[in-house]
C-alpha atoms as a PDB file:
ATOM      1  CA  UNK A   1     105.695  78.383  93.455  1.00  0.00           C
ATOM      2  CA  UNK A   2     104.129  81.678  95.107  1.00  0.00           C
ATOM      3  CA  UNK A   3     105.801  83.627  97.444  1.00  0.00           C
ATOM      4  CA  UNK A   4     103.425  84.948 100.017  1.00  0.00           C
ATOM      5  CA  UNK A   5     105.069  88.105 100.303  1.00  0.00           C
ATOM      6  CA  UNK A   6     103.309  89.071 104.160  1.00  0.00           C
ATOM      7  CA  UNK A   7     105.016  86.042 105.709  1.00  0.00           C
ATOM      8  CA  UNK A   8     108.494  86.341 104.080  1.00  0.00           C
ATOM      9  CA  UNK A   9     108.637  90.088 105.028  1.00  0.00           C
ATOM     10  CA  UNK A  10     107.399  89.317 108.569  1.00  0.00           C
ATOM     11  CA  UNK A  11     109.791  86.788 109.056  1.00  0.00           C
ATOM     12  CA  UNK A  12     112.795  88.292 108.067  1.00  0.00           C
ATOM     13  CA  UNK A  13     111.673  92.166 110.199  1.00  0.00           C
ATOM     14  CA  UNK A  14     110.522  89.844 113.148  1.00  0.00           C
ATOM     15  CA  UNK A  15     112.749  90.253 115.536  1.00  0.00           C
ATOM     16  CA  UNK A  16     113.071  88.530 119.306  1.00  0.00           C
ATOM     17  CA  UNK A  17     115.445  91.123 120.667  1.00  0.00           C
ATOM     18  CA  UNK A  18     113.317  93.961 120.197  1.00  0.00           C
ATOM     19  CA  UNK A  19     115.291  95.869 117.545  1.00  0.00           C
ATOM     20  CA  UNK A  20     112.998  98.546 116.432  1.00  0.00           C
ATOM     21  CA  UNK A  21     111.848 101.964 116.425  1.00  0.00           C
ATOM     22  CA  UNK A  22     108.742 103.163 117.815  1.00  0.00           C
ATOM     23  CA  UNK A  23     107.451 103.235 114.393  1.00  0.00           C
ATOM     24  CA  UNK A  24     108.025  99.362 113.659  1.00  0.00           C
ATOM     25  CA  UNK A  25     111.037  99.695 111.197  1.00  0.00           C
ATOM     26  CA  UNK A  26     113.666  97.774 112.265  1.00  0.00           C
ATOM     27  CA  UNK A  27     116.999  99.709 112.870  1.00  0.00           C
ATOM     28  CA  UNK A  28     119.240  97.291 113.072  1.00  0.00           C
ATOM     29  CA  UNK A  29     121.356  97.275 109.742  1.00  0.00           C
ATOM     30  CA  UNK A  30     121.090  92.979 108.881  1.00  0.00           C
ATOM     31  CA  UNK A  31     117.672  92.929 109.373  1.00  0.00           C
ATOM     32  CA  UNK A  32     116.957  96.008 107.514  1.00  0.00           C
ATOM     33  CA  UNK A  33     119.507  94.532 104.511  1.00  0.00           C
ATOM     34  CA  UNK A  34     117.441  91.015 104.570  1.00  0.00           C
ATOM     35  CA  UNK A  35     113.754  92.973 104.570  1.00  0.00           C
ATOM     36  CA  UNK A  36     115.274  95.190 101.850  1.00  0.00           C
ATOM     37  CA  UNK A  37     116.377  91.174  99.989  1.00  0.00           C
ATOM     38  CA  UNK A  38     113.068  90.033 100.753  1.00  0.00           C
ATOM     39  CA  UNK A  39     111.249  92.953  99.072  1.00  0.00           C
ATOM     40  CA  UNK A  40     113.168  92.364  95.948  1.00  0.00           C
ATOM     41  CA  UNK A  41     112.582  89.092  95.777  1.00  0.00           C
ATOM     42  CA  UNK A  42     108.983  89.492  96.177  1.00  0.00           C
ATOM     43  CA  UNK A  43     108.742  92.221  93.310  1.00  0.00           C
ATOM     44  CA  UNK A  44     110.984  89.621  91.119  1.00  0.00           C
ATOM     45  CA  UNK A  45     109.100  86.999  91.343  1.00  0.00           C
ATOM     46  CA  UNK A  46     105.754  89.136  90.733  1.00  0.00           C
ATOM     47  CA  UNK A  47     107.599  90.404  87.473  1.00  0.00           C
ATOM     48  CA  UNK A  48     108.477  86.914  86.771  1.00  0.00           C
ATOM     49  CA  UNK A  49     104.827  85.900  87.141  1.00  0.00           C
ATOM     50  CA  UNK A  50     103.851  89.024  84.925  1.00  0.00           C
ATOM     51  CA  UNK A  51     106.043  88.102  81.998  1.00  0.00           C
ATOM     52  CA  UNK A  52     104.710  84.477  82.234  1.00  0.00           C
ATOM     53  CA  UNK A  53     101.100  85.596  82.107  1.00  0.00           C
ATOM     54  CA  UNK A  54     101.951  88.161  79.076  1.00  0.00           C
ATOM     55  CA  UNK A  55     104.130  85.112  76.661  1.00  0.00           C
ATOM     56  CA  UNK A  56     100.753  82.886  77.421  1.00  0.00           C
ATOM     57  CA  UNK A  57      98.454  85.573  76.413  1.00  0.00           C
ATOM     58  CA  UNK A  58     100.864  86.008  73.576  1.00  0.00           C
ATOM     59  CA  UNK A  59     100.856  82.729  72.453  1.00  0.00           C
ATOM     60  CA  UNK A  60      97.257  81.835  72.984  1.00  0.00           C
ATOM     61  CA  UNK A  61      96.622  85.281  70.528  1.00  0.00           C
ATOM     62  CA  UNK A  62      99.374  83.277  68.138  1.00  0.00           C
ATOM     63  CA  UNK A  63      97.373  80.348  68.629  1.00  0.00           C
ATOM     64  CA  UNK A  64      93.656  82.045  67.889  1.00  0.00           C
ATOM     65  CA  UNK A  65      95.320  83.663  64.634  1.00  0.00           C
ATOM     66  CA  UNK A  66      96.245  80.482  62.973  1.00  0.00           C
ATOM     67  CA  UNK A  67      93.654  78.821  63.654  1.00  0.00           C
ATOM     68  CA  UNK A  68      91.685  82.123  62.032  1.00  0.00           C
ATOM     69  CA  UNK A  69      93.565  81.794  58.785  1.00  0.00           C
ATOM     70  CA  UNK A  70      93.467  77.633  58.710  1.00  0.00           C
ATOM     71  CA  UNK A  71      90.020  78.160  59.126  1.00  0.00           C
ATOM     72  CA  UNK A  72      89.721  80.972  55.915  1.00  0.00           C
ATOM     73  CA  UNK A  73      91.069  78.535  53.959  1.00  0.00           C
ATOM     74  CA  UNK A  74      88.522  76.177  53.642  1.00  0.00           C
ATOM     75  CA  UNK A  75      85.743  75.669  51.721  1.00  0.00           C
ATOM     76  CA  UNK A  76      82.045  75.137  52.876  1.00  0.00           C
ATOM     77  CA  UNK A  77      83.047  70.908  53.117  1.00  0.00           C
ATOM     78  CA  UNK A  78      85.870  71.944  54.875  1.00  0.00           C
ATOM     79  CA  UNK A  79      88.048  70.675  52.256  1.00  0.00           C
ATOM     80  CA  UNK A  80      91.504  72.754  52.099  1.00  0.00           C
ATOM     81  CA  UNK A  81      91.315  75.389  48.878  1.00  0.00           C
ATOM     82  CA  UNK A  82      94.148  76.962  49.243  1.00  0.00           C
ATOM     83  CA  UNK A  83      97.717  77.159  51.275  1.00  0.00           C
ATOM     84  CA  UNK A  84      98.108  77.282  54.906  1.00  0.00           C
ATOM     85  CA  UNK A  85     100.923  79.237  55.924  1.00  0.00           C
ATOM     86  CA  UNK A  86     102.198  78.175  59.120  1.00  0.00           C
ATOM     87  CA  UNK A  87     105.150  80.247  61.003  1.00  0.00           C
ATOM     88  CA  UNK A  88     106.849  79.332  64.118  1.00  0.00           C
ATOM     89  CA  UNK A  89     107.147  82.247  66.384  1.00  0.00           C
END
């Protein structure tokens, strides 16, 4: 499932109390700790995404190239002329 990264930042910086600077970082040390957890969640789970995306590509290329070499060996009847080497990657 998706993180949406906006809310889960915002909701672990927002703070009732008013702990921040004038520049909007939060100084107090938990809150910093659990933006800083939230963050590297975020980029985990957009790495985890990114490998996904990258072993479908890979095995959709897998895919295509057997499907190539099935398909070079046939004949015009589409009769098999020769052997089909399949591998398991």
């Amino acid at each position: 499932m998706p993180i949406d990264i906006a809310s889960a930042v915002n909701a672990v910086i927002s703070d009732p109390n008013g702990n921040s600077t004038s520049t909007g970082k939060a100084n107090d040390p938990v809150t910093v700790r659990r933006a800083d957890e939230a963050a590297a969640a975020a980029k985990a789970e957009i790495q985890r995404q990114q490998e996904i995306q990258a072993d479908e590509t890979r095995a959709e290329t897998a895919r295509e190239d057997r499907n190539r070499r099935e398909q070079a060996s046939r004949n015009s009847t589409g009769e098999i002329i020769g052997t089909t080497v399949n591998s398991v990657a």
